[in-house]
C-alpha atoms as a PDB file:
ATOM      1  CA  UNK A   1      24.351  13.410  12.044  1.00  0.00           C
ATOM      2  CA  UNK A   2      21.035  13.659  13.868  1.00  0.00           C
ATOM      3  CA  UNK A   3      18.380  11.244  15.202  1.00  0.00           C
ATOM      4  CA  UNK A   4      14.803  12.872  14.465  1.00  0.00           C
ATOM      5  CA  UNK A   5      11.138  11.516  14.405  1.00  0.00           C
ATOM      6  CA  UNK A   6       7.608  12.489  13.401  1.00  0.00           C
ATOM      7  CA  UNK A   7       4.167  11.269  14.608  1.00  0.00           C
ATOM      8  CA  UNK A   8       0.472  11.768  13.166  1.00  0.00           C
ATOM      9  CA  UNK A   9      -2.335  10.318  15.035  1.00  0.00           C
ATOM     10  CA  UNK A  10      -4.740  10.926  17.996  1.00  0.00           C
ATOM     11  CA  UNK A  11      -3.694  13.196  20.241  1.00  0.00           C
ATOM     12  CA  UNK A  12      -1.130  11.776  22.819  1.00  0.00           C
ATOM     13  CA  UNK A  13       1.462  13.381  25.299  1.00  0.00           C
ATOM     14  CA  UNK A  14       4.589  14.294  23.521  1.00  0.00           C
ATOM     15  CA  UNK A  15       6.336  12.090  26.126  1.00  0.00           C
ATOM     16  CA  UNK A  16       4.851   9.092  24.738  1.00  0.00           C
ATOM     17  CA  UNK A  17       6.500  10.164  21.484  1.00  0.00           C
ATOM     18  CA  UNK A  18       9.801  11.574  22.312  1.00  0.00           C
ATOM     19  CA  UNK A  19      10.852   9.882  25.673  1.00  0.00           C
ATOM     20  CA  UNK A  20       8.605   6.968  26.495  1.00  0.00           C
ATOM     21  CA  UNK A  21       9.649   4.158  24.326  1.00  0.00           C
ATOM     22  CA  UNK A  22      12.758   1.937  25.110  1.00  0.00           C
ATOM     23  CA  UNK A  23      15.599   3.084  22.548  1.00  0.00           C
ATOM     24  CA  UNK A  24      13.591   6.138  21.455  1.00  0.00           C
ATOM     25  CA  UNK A  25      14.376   9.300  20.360  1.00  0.00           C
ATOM     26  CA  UNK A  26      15.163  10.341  24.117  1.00  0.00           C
ATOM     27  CA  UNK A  27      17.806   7.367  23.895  1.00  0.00           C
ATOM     28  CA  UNK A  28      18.910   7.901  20.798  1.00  0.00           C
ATOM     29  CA  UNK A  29      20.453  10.774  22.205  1.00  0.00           C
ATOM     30  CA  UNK A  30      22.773   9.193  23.814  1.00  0.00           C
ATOM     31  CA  UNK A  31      22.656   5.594  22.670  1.00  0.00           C
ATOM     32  CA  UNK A  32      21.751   5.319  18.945  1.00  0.00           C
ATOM     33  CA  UNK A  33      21.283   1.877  17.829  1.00  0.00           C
ATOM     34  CA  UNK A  34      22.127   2.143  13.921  1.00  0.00           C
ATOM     35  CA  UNK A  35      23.600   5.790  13.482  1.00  0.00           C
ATOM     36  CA  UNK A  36      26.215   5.325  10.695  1.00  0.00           C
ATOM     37  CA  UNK A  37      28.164   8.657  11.116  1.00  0.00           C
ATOM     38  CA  UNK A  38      28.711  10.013  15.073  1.00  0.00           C
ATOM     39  CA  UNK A  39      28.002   8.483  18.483  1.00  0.00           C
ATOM     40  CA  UNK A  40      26.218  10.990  20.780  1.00  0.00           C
ATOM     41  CA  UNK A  41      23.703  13.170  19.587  1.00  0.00           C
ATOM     42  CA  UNK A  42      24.101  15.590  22.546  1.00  0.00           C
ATOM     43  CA  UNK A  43      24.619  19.293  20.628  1.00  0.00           C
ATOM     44  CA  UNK A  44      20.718  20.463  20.903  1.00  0.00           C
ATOM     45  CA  UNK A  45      17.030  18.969  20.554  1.00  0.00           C
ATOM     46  CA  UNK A  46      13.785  20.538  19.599  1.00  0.00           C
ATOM     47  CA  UNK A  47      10.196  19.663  20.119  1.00  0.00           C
ATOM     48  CA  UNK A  48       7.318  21.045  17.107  1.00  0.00           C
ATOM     49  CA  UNK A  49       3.817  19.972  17.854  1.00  0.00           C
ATOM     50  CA  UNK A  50       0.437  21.266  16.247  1.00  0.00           C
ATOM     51  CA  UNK A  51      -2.238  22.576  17.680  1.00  0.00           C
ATOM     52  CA  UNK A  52      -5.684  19.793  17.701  1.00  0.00           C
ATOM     53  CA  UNK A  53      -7.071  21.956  14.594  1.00  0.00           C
ATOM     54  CA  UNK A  54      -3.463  21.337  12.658  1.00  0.00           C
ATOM     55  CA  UNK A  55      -4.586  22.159   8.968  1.00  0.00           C
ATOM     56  CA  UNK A  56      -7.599  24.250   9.355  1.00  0.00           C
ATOM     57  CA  UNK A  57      -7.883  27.368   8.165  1.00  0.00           C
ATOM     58  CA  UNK A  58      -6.799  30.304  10.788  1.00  0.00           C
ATOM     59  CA  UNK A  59      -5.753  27.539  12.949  1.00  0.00           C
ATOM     60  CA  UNK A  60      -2.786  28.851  15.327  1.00  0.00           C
ATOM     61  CA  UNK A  61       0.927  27.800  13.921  1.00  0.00           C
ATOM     62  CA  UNK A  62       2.586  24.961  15.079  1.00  0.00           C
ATOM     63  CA  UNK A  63       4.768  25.929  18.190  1.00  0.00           C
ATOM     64  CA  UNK A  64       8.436  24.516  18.685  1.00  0.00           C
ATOM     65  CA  UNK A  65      10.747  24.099  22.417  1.00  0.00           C
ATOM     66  CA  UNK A  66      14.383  24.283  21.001  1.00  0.00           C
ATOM     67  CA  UNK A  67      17.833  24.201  23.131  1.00  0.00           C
ATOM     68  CA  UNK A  68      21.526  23.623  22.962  1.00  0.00           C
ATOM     69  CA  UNK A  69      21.849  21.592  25.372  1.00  0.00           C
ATOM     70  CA  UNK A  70      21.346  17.797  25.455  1.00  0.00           C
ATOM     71  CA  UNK A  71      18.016  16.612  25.360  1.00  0.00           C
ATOM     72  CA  UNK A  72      18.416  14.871  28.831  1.00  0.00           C
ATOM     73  CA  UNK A  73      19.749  17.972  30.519  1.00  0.00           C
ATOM     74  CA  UNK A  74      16.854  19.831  30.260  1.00  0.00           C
ATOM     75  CA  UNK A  75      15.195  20.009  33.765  1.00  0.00           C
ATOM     76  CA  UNK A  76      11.919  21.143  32.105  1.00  0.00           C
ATOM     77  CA  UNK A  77      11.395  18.609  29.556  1.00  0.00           C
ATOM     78  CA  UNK A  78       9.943  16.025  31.992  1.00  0.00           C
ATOM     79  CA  UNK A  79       7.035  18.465  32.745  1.00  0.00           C
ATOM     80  CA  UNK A  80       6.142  19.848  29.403  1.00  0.00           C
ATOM     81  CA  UNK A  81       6.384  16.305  27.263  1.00  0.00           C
ATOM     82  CA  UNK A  82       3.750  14.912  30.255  1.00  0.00           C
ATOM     83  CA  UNK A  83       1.259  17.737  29.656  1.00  0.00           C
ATOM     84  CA  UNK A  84       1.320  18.905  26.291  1.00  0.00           C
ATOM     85  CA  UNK A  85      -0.445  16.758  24.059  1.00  0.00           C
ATOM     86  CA  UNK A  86      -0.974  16.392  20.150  1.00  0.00           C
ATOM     87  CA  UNK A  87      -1.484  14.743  17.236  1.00  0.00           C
ATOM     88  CA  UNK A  88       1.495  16.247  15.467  1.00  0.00           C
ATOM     89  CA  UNK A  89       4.576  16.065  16.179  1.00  0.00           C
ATOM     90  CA  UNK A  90       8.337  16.142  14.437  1.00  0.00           C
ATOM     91  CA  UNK A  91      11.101  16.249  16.966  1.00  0.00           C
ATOM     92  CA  UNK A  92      15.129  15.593  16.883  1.00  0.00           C
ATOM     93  CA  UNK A  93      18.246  15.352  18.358  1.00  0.00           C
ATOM     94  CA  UNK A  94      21.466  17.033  17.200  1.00  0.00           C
ATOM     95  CA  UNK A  95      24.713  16.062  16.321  1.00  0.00           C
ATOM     96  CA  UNK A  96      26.220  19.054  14.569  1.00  0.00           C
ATOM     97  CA  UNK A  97      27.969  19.531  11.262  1.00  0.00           C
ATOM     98  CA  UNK A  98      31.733  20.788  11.900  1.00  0.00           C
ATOM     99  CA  UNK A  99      31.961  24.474  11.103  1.00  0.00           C
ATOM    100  CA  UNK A 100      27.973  25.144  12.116  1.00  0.00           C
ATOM    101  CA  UNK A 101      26.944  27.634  14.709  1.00  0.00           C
ATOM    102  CA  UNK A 102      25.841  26.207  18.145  1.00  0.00           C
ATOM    103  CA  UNK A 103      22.715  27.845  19.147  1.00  0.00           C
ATOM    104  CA  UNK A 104      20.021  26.536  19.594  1.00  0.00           C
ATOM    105  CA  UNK A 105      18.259  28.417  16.639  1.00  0.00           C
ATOM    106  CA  UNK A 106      20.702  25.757  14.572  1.00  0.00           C
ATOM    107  CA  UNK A 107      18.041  22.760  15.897  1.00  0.00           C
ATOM    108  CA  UNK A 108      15.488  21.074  14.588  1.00  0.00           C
ATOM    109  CA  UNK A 109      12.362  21.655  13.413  1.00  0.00           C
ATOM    110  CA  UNK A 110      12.537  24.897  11.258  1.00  0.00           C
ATOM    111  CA  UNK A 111       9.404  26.379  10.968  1.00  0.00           C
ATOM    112  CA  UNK A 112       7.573  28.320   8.398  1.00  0.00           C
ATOM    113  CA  UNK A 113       3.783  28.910   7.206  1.00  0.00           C
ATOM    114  CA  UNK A 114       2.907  26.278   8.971  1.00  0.00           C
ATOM    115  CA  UNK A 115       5.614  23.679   7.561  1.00  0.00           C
ATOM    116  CA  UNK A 116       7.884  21.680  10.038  1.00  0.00           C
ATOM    117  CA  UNK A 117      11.168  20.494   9.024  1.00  0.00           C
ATOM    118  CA  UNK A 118      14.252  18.310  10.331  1.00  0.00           C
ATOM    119  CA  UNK A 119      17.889  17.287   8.629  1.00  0.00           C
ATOM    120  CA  UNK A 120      19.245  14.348   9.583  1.00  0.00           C
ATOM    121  CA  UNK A 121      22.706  14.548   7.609  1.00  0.00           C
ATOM    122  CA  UNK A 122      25.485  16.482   6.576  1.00  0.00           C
ATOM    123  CA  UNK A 123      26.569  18.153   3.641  1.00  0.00           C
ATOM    124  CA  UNK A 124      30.408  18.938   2.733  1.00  0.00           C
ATOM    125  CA  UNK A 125      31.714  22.472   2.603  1.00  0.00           C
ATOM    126  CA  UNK A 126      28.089  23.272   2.546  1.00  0.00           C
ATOM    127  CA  UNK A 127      29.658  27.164   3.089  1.00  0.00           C
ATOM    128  CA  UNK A 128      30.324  27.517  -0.659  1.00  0.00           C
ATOM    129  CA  UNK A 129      26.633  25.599  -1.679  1.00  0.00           C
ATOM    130  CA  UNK A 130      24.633  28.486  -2.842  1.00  0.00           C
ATOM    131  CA  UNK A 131      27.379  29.907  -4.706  1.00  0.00           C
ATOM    132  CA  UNK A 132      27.853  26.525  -6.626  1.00  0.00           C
ATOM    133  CA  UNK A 133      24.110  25.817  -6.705  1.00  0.00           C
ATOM    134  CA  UNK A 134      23.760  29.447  -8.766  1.00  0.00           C
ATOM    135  CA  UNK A 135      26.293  28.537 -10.532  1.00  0.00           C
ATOM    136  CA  UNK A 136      24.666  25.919 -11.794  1.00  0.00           C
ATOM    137  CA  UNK A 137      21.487  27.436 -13.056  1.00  0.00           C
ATOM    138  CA  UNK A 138      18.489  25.811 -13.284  1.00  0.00           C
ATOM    139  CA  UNK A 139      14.860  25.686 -11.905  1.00  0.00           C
ATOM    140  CA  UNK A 140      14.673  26.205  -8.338  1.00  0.00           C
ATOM    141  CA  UNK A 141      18.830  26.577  -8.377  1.00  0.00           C
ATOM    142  CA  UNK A 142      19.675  29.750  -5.994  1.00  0.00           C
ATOM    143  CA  UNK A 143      18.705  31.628  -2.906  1.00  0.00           C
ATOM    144  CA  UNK A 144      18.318  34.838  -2.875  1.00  0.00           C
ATOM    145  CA  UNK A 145      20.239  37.649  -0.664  1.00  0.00           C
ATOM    146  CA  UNK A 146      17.753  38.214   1.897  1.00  0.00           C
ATOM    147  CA  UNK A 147      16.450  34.373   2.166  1.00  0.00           C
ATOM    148  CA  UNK A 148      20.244  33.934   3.297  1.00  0.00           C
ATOM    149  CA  UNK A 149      20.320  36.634   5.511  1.00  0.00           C
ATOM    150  CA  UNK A 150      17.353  35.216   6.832  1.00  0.00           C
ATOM    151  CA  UNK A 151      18.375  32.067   7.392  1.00  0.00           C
ATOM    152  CA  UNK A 152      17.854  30.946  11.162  1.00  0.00           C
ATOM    153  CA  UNK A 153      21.375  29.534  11.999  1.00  0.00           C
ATOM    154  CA  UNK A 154      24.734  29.226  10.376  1.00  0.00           C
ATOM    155  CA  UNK A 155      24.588  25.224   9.297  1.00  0.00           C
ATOM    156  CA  UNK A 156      23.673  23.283   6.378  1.00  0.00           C
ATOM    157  CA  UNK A 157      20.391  22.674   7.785  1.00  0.00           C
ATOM    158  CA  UNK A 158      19.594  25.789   7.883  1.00  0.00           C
ATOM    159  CA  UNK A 159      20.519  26.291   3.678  1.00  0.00           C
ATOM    160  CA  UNK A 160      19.106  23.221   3.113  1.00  0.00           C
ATOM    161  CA  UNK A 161      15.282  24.811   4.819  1.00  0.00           C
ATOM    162  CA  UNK A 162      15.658  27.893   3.073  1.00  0.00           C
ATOM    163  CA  UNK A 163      16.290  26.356  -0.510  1.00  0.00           C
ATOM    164  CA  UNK A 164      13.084  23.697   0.506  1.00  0.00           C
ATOM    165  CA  UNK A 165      11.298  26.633   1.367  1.00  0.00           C
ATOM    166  CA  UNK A 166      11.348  28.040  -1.813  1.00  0.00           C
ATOM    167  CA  UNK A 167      10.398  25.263  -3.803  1.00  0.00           C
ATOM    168  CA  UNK A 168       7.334  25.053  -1.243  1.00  0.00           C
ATOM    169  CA  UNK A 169       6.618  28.994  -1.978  1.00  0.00           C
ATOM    170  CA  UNK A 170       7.073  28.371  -5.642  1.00  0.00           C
ATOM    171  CA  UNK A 171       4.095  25.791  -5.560  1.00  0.00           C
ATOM    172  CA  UNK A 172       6.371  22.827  -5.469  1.00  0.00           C
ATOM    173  CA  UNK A 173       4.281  19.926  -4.027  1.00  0.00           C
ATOM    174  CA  UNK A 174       6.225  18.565  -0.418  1.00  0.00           C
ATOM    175  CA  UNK A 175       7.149  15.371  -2.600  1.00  0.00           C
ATOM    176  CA  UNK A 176       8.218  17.452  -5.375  1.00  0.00           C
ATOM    177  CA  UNK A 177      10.700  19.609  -3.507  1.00  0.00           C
ATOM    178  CA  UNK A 178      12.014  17.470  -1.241  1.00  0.00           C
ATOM    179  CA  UNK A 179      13.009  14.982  -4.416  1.00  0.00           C
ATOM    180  CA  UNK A 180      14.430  18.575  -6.299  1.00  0.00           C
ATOM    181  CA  UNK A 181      16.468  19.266  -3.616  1.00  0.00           C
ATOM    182  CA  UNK A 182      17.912  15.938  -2.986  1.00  0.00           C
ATOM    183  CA  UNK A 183      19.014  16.245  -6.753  1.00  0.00           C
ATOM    184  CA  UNK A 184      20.155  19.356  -6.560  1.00  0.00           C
ATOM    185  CA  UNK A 185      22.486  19.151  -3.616  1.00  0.00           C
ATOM    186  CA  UNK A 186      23.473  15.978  -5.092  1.00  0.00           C
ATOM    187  CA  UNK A 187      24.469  16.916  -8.174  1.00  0.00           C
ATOM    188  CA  UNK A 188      27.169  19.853  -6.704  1.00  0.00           C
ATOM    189  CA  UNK A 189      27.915  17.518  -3.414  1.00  0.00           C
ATOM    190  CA  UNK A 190      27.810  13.761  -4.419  1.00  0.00           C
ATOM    191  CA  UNK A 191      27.839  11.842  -1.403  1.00  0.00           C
ATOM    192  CA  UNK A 192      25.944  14.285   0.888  1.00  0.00           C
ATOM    193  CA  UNK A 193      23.548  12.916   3.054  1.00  0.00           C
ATOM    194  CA  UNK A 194      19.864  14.219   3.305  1.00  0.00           C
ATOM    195  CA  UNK A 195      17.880  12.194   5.072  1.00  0.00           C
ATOM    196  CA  UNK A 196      14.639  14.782   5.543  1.00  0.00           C
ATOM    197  CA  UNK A 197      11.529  15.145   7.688  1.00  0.00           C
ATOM    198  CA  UNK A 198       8.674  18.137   6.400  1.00  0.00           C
ATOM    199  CA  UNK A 199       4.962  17.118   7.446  1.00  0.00           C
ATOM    200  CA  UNK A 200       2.109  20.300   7.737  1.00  0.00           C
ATOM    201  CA  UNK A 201       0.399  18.730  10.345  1.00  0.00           C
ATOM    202  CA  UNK A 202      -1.728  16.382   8.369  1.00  0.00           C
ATOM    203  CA  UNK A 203       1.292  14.174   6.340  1.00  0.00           C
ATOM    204  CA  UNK A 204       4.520  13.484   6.486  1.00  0.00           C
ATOM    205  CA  UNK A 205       7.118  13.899   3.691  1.00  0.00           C
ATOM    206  CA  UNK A 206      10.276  11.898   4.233  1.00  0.00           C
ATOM    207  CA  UNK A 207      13.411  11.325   2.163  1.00  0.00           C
ATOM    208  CA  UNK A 208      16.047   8.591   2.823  1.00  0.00           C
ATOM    209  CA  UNK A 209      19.363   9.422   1.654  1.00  0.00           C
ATOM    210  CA  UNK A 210      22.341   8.498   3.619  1.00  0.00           C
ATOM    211  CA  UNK A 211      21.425   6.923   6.470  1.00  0.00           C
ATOM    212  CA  UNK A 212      18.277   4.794   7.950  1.00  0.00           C
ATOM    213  CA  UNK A 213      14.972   5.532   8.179  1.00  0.00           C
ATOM    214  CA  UNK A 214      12.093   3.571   9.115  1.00  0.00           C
ATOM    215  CA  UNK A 215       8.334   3.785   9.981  1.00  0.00           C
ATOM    216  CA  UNK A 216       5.527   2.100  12.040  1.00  0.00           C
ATOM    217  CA  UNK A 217       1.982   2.701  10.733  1.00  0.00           C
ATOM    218  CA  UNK A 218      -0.695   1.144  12.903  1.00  0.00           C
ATOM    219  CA  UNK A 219      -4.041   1.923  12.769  1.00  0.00           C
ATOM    220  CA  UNK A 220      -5.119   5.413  12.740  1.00  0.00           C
ATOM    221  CA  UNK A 221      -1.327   6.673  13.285  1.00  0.00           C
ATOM    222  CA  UNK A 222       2.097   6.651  11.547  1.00  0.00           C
ATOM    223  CA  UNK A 223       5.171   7.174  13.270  1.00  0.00           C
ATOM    224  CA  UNK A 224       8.643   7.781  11.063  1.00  0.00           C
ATOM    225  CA  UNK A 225      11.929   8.040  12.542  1.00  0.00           C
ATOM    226  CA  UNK A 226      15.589   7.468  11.992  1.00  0.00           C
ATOM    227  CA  UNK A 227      15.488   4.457  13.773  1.00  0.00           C
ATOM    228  CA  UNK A 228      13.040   2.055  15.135  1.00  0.00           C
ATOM    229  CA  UNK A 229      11.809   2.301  19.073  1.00  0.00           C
ATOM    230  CA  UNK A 230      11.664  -1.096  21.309  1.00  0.00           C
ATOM    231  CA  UNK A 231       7.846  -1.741  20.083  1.00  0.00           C
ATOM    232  CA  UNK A 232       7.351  -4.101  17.090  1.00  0.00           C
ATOM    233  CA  UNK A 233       5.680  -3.505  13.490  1.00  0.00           C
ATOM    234  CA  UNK A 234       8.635  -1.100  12.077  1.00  0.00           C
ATOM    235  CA  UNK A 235       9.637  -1.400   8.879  1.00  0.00           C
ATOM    236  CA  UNK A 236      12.215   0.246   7.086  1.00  0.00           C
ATOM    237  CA  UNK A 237      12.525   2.956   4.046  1.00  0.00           C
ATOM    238  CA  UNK A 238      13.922   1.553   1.064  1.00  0.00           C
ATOM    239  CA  UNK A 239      17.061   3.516   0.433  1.00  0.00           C
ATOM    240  CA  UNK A 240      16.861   5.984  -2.388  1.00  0.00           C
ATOM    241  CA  UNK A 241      13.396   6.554  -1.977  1.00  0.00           C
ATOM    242  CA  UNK A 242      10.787   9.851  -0.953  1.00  0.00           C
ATOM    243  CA  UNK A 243       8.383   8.610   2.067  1.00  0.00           C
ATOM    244  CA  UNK A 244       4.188   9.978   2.039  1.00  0.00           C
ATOM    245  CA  UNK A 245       2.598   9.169   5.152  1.00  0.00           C
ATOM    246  CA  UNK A 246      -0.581   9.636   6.960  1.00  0.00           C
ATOM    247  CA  UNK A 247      -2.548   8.502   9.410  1.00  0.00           C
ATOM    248  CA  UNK A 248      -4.687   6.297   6.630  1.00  0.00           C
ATOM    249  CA  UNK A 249      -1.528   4.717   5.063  1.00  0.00           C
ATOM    250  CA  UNK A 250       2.259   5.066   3.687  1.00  0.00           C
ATOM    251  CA  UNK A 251       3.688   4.817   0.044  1.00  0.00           C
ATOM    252  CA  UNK A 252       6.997   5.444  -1.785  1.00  0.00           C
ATOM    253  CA  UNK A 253       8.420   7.218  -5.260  1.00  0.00           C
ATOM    254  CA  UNK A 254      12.208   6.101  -6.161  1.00  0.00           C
ATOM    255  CA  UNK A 255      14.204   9.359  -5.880  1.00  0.00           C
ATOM    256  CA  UNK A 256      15.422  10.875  -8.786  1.00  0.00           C
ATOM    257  CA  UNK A 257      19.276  10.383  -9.916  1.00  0.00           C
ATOM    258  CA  UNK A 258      21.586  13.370 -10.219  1.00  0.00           C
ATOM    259  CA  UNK A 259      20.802  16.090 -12.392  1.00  0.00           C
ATOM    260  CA  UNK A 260      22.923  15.943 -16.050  1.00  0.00           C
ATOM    261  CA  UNK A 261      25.886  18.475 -15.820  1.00  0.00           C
ATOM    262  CA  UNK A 262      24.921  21.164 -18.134  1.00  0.00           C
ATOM    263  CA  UNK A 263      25.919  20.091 -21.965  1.00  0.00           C
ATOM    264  CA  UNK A 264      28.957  21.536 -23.924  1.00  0.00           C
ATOM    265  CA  UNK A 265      28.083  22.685 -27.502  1.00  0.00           C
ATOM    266  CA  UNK A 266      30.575  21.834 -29.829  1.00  0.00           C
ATOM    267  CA  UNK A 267      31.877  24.374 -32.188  1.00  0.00           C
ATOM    268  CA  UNK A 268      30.233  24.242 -35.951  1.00  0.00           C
ATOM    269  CA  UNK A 269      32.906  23.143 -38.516  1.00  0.00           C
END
């Protein structure tokens, strides 16, 4: 499992999101307080932040700080949270899936035309996925050859961002695709866990699936994470439900059940 987090508001140091608050993500490294599967999320972190024009057109991409080491090892992480600020952010801590690679290109936030994106879960024999998920057919069902090849890492996280990603390209809204997805894995790996972050600088699309999620909107700003920091006003995701957040507010949509297996005609007699 993972512990990850994602902020919209004024523009603030990234330390007062990441490592600031008492039992925040920094912490949570190391001392998560409701983390269902693992203990220590010490295999990698990674920062993404946007730019102060986030969303404008021609505005730069957002820019991401990832390594394989513990968050709390890092001797340079003091100095850039202080001094980089934004009003965007999606960060997380690692706890890898046995059987994924160990880089640091395996930790959150994937990027991509401007998306940001973060797994907190794990998905069973997640090797044979796209094979099963073609299998299966269906809208949305397969990647292709070279969107595997491209794939950042060798992890479920990383399958997981390319099959989003093309539900994004096809047009999919963020609420859309992340709810597909969660049925589609579903359906092939019943029990998996996909507890997702994606937000494009402006609003936050959040799935809770398999572990906790919760949020604290206060005015102006919205902060959702996998757990709740020392501060008060969090509230948590109902379970089995997609998360839209901005700065201006927060609502829900029930996530859809498993997808039907695919029917059996019966002979003619």
């Amino acid at each position: 499992m993972c512990r990850h987090l994602a902020y919209l508001g004024p523009p603030v140091p990234l330390a007062e999101v990441v490592s600031g608050p008492r039992h925040g993500l920094y912490e949570q490294s190391w001392a998560p307080r409701r983390q269902r599967h693992g203990t220590v999320n010490a295999d990698g972190f990674g920062l993404g932040w946007y730019p102060p024009d986030a969303g404008v057109p021609g505005a730069p991409a957002p820019a991401r700080y990832r390594r394989a080491v513990p968050i709390w090892a890092d001797p340079n992480l003091p100095d850039l949270t202080r001094t980089l600020t934004s009003g965007a952010v999606l960060a997380a801590v690692r706890d890898a899936t046995p059987g994924t690679s160990q880089d640091e290109a395996a930790a959150a936030p994937y990027a991509a035309e401007g998306w940001l994106f973060s797994h907190n879960g794990a998905v069973h024999d997640w090797q044979r996925l796209a094979d099963d998920l073609a299998g299966a057919g269906g809208s949305g069902g397969d990647v292709g050859t070279a969107e595997l090849l491209a794939m950042e890492a060798r992890c479920d996280s990383a399958l997981l961002w390319a099959l989003l990603l093309r539900r994004l390209r096809a047009g999919e809204s963020a609420a859309d695709a992340l709810s597909g997805l969660v049925r589609q894995v579903d359906a092939q790996r019943p029990g998996a866990r996909l507890n997702f972050l994606l937000t494009d600088g402006r609003t936050v699309t959040a799935t809770r699936q398999g572990d906790s999620l919760w949020y604290r909107h206060t005015p102006g700003a919205v902060l959702v994470a996998s757990e709740p920091d020392a501060r008060e006003g969090w509230r948590e995701v109902p379970d089995g439900h997609v998360l839209l957040a901005g700065p201006h507010g927060v609502r829900f949509i029930p996530l859809p059940g498993p997808a039907p297996a695919q029917p059996v005609t019966a002979p003619v007699r």
